[in-house]
Protein backbone atom coordinates (compact mmCIF):
# COMPACT_ATOMS: atom_id res chain seq x y z
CA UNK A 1 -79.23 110.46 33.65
CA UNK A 2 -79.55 107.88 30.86
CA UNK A 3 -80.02 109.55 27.40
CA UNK A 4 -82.34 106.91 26.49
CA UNK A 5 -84.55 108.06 29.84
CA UNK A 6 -84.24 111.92 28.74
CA UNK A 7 -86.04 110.90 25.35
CA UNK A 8 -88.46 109.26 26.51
CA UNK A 9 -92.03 110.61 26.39
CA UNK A 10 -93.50 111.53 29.72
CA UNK A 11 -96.56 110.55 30.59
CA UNK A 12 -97.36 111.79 34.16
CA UNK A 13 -95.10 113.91 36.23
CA UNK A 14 -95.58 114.82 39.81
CA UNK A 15 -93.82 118.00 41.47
CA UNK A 16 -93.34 118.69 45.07
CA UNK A 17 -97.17 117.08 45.45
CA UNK A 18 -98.51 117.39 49.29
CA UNK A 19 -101.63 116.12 50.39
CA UNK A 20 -103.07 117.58 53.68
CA UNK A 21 -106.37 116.47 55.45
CA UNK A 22 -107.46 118.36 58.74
CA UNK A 23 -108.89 116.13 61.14
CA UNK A 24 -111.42 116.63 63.61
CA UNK A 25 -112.95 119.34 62.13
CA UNK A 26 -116.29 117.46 61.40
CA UNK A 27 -117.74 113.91 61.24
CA UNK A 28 -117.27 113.24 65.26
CA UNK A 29 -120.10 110.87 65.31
CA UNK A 30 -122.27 112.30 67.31
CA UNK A 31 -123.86 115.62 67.80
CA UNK A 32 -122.12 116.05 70.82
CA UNK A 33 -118.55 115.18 70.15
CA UNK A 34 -118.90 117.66 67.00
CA UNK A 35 -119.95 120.59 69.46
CA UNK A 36 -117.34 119.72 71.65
CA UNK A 37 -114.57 120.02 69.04
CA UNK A 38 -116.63 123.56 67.76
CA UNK A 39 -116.42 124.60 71.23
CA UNK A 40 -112.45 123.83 71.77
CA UNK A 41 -111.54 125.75 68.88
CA UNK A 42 -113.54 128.92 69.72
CA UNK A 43 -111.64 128.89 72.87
CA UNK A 44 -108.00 127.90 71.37
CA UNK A 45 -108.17 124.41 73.35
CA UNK A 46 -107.06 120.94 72.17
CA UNK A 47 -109.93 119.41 70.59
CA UNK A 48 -111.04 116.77 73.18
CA UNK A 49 -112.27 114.33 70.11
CA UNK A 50 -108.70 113.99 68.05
CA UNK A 51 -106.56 110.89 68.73
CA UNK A 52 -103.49 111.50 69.47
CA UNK A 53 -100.05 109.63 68.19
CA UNK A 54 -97.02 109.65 67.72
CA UNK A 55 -96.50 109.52 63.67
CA UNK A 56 -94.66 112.65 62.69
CA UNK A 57 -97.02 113.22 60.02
CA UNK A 58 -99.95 114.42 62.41
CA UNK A 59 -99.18 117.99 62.99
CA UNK A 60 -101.65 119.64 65.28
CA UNK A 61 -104.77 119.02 63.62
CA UNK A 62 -103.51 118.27 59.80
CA UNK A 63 -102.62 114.80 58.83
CA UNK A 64 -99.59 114.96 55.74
CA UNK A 65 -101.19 111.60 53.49
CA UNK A 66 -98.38 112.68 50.98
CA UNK A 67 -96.08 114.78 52.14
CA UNK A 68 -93.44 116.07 48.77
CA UNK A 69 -93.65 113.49 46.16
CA UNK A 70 -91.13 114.20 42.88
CA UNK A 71 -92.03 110.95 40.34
CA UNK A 72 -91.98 110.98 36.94
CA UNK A 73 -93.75 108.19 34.80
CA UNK A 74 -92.85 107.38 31.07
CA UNK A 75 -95.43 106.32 28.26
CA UNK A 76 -95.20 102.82 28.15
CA UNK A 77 -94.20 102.14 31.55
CA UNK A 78 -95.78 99.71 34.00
CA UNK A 79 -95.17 100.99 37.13
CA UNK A 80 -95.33 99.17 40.76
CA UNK A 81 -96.60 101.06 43.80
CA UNK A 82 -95.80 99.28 47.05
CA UNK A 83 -95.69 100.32 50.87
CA UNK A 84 -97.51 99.44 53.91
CA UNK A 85 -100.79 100.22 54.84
CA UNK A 86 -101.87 104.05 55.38
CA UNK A 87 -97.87 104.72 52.97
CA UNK A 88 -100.06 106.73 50.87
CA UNK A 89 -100.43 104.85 48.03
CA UNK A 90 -104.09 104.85 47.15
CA UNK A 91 -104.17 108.64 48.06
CA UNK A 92 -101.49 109.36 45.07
CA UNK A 93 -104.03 107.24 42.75
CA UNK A 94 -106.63 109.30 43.73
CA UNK A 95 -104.54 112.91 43.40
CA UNK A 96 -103.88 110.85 39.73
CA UNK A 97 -107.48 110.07 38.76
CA UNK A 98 -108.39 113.45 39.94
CA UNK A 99 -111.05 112.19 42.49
CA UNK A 100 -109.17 114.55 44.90
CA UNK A 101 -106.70 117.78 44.33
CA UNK A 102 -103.63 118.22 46.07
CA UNK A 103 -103.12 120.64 48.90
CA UNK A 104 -99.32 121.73 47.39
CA UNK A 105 -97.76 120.84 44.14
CA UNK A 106 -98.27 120.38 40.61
CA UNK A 107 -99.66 116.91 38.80
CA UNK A 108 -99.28 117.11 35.07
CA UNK A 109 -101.08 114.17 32.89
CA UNK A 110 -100.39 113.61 29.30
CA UNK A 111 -103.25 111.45 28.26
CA UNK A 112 -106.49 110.02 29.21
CA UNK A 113 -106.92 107.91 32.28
CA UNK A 114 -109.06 104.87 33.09
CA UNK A 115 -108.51 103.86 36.83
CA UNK A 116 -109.75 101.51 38.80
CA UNK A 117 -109.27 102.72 42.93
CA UNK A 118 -111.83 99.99 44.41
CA UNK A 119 -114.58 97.26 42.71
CA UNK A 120 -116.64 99.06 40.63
CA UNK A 121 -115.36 102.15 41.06
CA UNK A 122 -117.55 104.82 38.49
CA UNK A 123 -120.41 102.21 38.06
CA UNK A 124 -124.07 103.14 38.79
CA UNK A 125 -126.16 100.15 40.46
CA UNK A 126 -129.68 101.11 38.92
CA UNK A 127 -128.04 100.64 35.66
CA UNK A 128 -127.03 97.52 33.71
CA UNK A 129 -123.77 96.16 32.96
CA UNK A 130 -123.88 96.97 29.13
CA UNK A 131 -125.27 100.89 30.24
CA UNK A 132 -122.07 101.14 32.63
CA UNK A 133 -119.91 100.64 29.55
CA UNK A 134 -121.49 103.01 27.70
CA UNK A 135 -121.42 105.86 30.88
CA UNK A 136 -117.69 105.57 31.58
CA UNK A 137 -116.72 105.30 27.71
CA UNK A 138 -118.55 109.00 27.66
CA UNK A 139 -116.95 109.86 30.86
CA UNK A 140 -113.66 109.47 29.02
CA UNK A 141 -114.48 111.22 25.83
CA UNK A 142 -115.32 108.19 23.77
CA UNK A 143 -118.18 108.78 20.82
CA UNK A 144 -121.14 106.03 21.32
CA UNK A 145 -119.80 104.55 17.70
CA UNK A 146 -116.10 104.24 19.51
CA UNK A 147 -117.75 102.03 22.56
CA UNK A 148 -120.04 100.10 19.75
CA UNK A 149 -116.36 99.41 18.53
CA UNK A 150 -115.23 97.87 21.74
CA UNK A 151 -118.32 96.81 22.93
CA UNK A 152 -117.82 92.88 22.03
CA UNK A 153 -114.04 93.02 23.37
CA UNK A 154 -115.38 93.96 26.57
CA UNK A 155 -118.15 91.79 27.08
CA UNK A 156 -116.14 88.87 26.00
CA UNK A 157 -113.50 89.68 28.31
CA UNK A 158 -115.50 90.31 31.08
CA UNK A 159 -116.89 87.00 31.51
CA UNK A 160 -120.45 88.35 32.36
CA UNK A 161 -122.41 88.45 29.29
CA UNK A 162 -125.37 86.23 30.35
CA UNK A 163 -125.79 89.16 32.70
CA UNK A 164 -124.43 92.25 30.84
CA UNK A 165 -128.06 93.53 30.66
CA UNK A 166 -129.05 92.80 34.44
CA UNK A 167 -128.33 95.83 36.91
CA UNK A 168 -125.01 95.83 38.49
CA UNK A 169 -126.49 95.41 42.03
CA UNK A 170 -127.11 92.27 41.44
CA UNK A 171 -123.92 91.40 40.94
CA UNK A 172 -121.07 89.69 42.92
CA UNK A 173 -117.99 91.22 43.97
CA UNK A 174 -116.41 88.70 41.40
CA UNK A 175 -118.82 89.67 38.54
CA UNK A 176 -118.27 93.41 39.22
CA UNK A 177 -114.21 93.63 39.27
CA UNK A 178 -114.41 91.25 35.82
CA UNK A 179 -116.45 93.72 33.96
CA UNK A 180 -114.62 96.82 35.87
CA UNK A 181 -111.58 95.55 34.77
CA UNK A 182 -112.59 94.66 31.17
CA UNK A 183 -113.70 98.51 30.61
CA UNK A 184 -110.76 99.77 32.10
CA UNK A 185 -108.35 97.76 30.02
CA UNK A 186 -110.55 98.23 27.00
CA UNK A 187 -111.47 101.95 26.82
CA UNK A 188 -109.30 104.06 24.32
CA UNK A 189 -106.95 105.75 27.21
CA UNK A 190 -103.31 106.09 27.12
CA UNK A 191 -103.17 105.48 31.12
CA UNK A 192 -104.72 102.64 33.42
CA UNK A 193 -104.42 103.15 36.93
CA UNK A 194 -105.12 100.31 38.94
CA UNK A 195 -105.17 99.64 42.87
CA UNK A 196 -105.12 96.01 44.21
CA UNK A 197 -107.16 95.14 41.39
CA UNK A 198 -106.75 91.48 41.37
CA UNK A 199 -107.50 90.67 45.04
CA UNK A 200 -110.86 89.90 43.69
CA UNK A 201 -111.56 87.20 41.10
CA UNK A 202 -110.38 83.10 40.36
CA UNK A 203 -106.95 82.58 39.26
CA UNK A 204 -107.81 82.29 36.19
CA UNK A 205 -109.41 85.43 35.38
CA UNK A 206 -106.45 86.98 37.51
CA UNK A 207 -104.00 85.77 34.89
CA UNK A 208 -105.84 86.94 31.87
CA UNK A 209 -105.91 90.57 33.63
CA UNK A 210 -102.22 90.38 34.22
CA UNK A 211 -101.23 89.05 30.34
CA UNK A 212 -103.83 92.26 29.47
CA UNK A 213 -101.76 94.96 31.83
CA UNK A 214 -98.51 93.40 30.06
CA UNK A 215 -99.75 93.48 26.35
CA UNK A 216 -101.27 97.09 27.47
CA UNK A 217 -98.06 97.85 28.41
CA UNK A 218 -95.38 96.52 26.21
CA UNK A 219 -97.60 96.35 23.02
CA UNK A 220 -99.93 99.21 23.29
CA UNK A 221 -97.49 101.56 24.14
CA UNK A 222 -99.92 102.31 27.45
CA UNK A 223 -98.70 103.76 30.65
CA UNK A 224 -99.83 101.28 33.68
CA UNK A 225 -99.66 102.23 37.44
CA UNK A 226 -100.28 99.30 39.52
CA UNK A 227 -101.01 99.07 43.25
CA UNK A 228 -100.58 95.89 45.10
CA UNK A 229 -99.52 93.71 48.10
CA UNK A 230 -98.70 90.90 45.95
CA UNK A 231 -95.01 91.28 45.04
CA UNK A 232 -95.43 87.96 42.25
CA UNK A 233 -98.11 90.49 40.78
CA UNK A 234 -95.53 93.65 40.96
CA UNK A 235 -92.48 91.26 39.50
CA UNK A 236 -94.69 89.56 37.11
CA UNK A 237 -96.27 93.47 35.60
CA UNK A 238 -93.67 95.94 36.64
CA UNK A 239 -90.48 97.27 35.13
CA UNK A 240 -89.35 99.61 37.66
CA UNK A 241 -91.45 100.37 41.03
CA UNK A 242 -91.25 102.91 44.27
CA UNK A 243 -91.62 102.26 47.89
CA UNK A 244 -93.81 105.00 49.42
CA UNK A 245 -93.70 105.51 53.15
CA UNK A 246 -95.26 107.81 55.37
CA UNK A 247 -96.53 109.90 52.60
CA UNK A 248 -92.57 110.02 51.00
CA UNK A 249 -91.11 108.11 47.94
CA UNK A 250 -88.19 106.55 49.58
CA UNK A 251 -87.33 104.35 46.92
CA UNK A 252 -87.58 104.18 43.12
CA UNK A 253 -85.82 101.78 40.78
CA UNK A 254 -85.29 98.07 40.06
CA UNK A 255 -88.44 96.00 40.88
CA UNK A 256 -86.27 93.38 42.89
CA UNK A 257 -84.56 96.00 45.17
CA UNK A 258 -87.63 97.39 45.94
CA UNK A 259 -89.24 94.41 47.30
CA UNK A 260 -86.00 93.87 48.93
CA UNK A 261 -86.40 97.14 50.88
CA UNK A 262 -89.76 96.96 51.12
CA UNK A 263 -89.54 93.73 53.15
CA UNK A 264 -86.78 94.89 55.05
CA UNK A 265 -89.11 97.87 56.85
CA UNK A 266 -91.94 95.96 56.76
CA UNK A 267 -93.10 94.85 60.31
CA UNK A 268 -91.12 93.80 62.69
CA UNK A 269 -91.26 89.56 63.55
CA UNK A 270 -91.09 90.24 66.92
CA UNK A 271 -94.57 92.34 67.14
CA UNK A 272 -96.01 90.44 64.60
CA UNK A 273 -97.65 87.71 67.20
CA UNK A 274 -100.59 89.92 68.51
CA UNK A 275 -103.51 89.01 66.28
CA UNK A 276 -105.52 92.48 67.38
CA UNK A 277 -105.53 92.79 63.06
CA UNK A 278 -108.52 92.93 61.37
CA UNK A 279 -110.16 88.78 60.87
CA UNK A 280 -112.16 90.15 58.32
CA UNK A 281 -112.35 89.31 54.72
CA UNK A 282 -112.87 85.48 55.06
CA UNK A 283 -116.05 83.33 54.93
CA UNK A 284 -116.03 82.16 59.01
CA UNK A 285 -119.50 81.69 61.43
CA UNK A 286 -117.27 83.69 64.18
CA UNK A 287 -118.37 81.58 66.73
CA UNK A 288 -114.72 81.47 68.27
CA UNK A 289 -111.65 84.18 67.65
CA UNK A 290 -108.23 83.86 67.77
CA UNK A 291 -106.77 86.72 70.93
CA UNK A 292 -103.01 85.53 70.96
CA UNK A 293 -100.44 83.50 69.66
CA UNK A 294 -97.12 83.52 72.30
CA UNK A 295 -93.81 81.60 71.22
CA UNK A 296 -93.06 79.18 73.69
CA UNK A 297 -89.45 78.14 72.89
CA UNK A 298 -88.12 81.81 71.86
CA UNK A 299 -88.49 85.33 72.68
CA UNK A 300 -87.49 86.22 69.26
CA UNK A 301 -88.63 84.14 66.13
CA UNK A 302 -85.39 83.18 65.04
CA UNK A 303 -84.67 79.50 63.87
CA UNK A 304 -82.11 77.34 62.85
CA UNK A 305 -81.86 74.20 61.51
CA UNK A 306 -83.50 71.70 63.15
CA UNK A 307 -85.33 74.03 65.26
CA UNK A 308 -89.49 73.58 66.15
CA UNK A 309 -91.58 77.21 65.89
CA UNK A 310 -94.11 76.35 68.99
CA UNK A 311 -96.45 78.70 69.60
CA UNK A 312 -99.22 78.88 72.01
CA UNK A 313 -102.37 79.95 70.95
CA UNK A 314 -105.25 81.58 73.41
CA UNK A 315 -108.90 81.66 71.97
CA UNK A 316 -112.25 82.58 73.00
CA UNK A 317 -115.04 80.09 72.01
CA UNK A 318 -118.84 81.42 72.14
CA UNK A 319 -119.63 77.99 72.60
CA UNK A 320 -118.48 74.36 73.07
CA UNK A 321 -117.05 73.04 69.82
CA UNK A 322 -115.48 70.09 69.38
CA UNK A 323 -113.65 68.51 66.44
CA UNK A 324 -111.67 71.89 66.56
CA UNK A 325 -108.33 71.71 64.39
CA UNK A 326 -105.77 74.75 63.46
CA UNK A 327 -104.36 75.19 59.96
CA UNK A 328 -100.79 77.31 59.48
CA UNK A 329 -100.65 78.37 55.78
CA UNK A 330 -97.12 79.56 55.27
CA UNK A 331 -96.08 82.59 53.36
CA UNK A 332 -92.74 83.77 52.30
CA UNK A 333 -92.26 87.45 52.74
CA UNK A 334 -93.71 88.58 49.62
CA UNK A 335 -96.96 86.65 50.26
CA UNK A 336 -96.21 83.35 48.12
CA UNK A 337 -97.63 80.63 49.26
CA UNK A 338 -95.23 77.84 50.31
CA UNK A 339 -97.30 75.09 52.10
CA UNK A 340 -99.62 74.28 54.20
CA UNK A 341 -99.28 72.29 57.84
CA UNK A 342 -102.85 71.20 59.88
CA UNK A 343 -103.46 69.80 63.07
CA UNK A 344 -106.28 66.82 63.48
CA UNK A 345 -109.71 67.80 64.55
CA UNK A 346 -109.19 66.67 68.15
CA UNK A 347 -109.43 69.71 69.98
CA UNK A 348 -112.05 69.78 72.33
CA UNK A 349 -112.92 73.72 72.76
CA UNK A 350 -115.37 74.78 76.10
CA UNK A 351 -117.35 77.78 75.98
CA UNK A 352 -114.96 81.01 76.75
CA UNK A 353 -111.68 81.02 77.60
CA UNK A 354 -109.04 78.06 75.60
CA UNK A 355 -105.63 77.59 74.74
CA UNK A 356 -103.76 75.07 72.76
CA UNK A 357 -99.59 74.12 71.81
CA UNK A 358 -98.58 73.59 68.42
CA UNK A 359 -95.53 72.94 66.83
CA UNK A 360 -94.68 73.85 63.42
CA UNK A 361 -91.83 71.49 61.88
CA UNK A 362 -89.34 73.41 59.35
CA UNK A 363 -87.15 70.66 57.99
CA UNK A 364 -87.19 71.29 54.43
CA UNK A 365 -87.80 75.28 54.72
CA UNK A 366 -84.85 77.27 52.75
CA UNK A 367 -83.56 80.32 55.00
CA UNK A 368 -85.63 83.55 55.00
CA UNK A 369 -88.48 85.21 56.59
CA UNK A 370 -91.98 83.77 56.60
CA UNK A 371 -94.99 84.77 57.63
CA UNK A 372 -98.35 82.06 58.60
CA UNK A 373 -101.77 82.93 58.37
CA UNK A 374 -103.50 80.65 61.34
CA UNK A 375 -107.33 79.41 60.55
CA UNK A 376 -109.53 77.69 63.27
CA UNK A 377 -112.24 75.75 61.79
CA UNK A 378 -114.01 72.31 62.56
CA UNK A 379 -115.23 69.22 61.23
CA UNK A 380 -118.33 68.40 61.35
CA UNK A 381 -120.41 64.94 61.43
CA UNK A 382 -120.89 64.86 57.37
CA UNK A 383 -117.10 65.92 57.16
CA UNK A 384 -117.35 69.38 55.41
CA UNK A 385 -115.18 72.40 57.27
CA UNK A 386 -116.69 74.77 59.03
CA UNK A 387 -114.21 78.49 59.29
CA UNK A 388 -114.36 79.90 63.03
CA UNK A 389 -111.66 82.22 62.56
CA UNK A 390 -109.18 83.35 60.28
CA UNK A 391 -106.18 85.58 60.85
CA UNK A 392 -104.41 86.89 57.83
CA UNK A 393 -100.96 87.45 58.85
CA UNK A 394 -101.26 86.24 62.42
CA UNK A 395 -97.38 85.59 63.09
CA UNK A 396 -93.76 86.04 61.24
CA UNK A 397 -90.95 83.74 61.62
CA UNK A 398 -86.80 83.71 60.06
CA UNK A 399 -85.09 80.32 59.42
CA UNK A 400 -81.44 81.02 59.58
CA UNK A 401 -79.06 78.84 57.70
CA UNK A 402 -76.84 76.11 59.50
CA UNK A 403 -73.90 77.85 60.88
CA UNK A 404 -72.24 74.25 61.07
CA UNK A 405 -72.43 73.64 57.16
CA UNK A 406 -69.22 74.42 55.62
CA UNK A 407 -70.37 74.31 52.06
CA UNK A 408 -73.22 77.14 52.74
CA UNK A 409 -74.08 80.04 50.91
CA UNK A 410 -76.34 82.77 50.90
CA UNK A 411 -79.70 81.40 49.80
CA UNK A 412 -81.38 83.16 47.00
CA UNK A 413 -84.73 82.88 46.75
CA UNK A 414 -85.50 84.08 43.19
CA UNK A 415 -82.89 80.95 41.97
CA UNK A 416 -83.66 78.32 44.44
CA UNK A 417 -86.99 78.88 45.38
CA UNK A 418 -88.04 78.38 49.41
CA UNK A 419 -87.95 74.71 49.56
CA UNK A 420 -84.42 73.13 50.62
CA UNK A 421 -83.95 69.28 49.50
CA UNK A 422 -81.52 66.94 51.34
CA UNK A 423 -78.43 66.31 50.69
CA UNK A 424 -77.66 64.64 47.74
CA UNK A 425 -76.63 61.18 47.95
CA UNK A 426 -73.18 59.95 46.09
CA UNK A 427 -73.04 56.75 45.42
């Protein structure tokens, strides 16, 4: 090990940590599935009510969350968190901010903590925005002449001060993870702990949050543990950053070869073309959803040069719309956006069953993976959009690189970007 690593200060070390939840002991849903499941175990049977699968981490009725995590975290470290859903990620944050215990395993903290696990995690709705302050300030061992202190730093940051003295339950999801945020980042505690954090908010207001986790960090001397699907975010915060899956730490190191790995067991392109994901989380009337998307020129999504990705996509429309158009917005594999394609508003969908071609055209694409989110939406007679259905990451693609190019080379992404120009011209 690095002597410079040996003398540095620890601020949170985790040892042999297991998390266990047993399923199917309560919480069926109705009276009648829970007496069921009461009634299996008094006669030793399989309870009738627990779905069954194939992860390795359900064991009979116990479901591992984390299952032997070793980590140790240094004051004045900004640390990345990554993994797929269900990896175990928020459940660590939780074991962290002491909301749960672990079943196995010892946690020890050096230093207070201010987390933030969801919007508006800690605050009470009945009271205002400037009485929140003051609660989780106490909740953290702060005297009421330490928040008076910080009292103008927070409101300032926060955006919200018009409203500062209106109940929180008025407030939008917007106005609630700006002042969450600014009493996090503000309180006197050597740790923040903060879980997709920023998938709320305007740009804007996303920046300033990210410049405050880096001055926290790097200025401050404050420990930062950051959760997030947005690997710009994780590059942008992070100085070293771990890859949990299935409830293990399987990597832990450089940010950049974590992503790396990260991407490389993230789903698989070929599966990725289902859409039975969650369309949630985006403003649509739902009068039409997306079922499939099927590649008509491939069975795998591979590309090269001069290649077309045509897809097929099958929709159900609860009624007749016309002026229906499709939008691709393409992502590389760590979710930055690289453009945007759209069809014109000429198809003409019938009630129920409907399909419709299109062909996405990936001239000027650099090698790599990609991944489109596919939105249905209309136009109507005053010309304003109207969202039918949105599906987040609906299908994956790879653009190889042209085999018949004698000058190639391995494209890197973090140099080059994901745009690839023509040839330049000599003259």
């Amino acid at each position: 090990m690095d002597n410079r690593t040996e003398q540095r200060e620890v601020a949170i070390r985790l040892s042999g940590v297991k998390k266990m939840y047993k399923l199917g002991q309560i919480g069926g849903g109705t009276l009648q599935g829970d007496l069921q499941s009461w009634w299996a175990r008094v006669r030793g049977r399989e309870d009738p009510n627990t779905k069954i699968g194939t992860d390795q981490r359900l064991v009979g009725q116990t479901f591992m969350a984390l299952n032997g995590i070793d980590l140790t975290v240094y004051k004045g470290e900004a640390l990345g968190i990554i993994g797929g859903n269900g990896a175990g990620k928020s459940t660590m944050l939780k074991l962290l901010s002491r909301v749960t215990a672990p079943t196995e395993g010892e946690i020890d903290i050096y230093g207070r903590i201010a987390s933030m696990l969801e919007v508006g995690t800690g605050f009470n709705g009945e009271m205002t925005g400037r009485e929140n302050i003051y609660m989780n300030g106490t909740i953290l061992g702060m005297t009421k002449a330490e928040i008076d202190a910080k009292m103008e730093d927070i409101i300032d940051f926060s955006e919200v001060r018009e409203f500062i003295d209106t109940p929180v339950k008025r407030y939008s999801s917007g106005m609630y993870v700006k002042l969450a945020f600014s009493v996090a980042a503000h309180l006197d505690s050597e740790i923040m702990i903060m879980d997709e954090v920023l998938a709320v908010g305007d740009m804007a207001f996303q920046k300033k949050c990210l410049d405050k986790m880096r001055d926290a960090a790097k200025k401050e001397g404050r420990t930062v543990l950051y959760v997030s699907h947005n690997m710009n975010t994780i590059r942008q915060l992070c100085d070293r950053c771990i890859v949990l899956d299935k409830g293990k730490v399987v990597f832990q190191g450089d940010v950049e070869d974590a992503i790396n790995m990260y991407m490389s067991t993230s789903k698989s392109l070929a599966v990725m073309n289902d859409c039975s994901g969650d369309h949630k989380g985006f403003n649509t009337d739902h009068q039409m959803h997306i079922d499939k998307v099927t590649f008509l020129n491939t069975d795998f999504p591979i590309y090269y040069p001069g290649d077309v990705v045509q897809v097929r996509v099958d929709f159900t429309a609860m009624k007749d719309i016309p002026n229906l158009a499709m939008r691709m917005t393409v992502f590389s594999g760590d979710k930055t956006v690289i453009g945007l394609a759209t069809s014109d508003p000429a198809i003409c969908a019938e009630k129920g069953k409907n399909s419709t071609d299109l062909a996405l055209q990936l001239d000027w694409l650099a090698p790599g993976k990609y991944i489109v989110r596919l939105t249905a939406y209309s136009v109507n007679d005053f010309g304003m959009n109207l969202m039918h259905d949105v599906v987040d990451e609906c299908f994956a693609f790879e653009k190889m690189q042209d085999l018949n190019d004698n000058n190639r080379m391995n494209w890197n992404h973090s140099w080059w970007g994901y745009m690839m120009f023509p040839k330049l011209e000599i003259k």
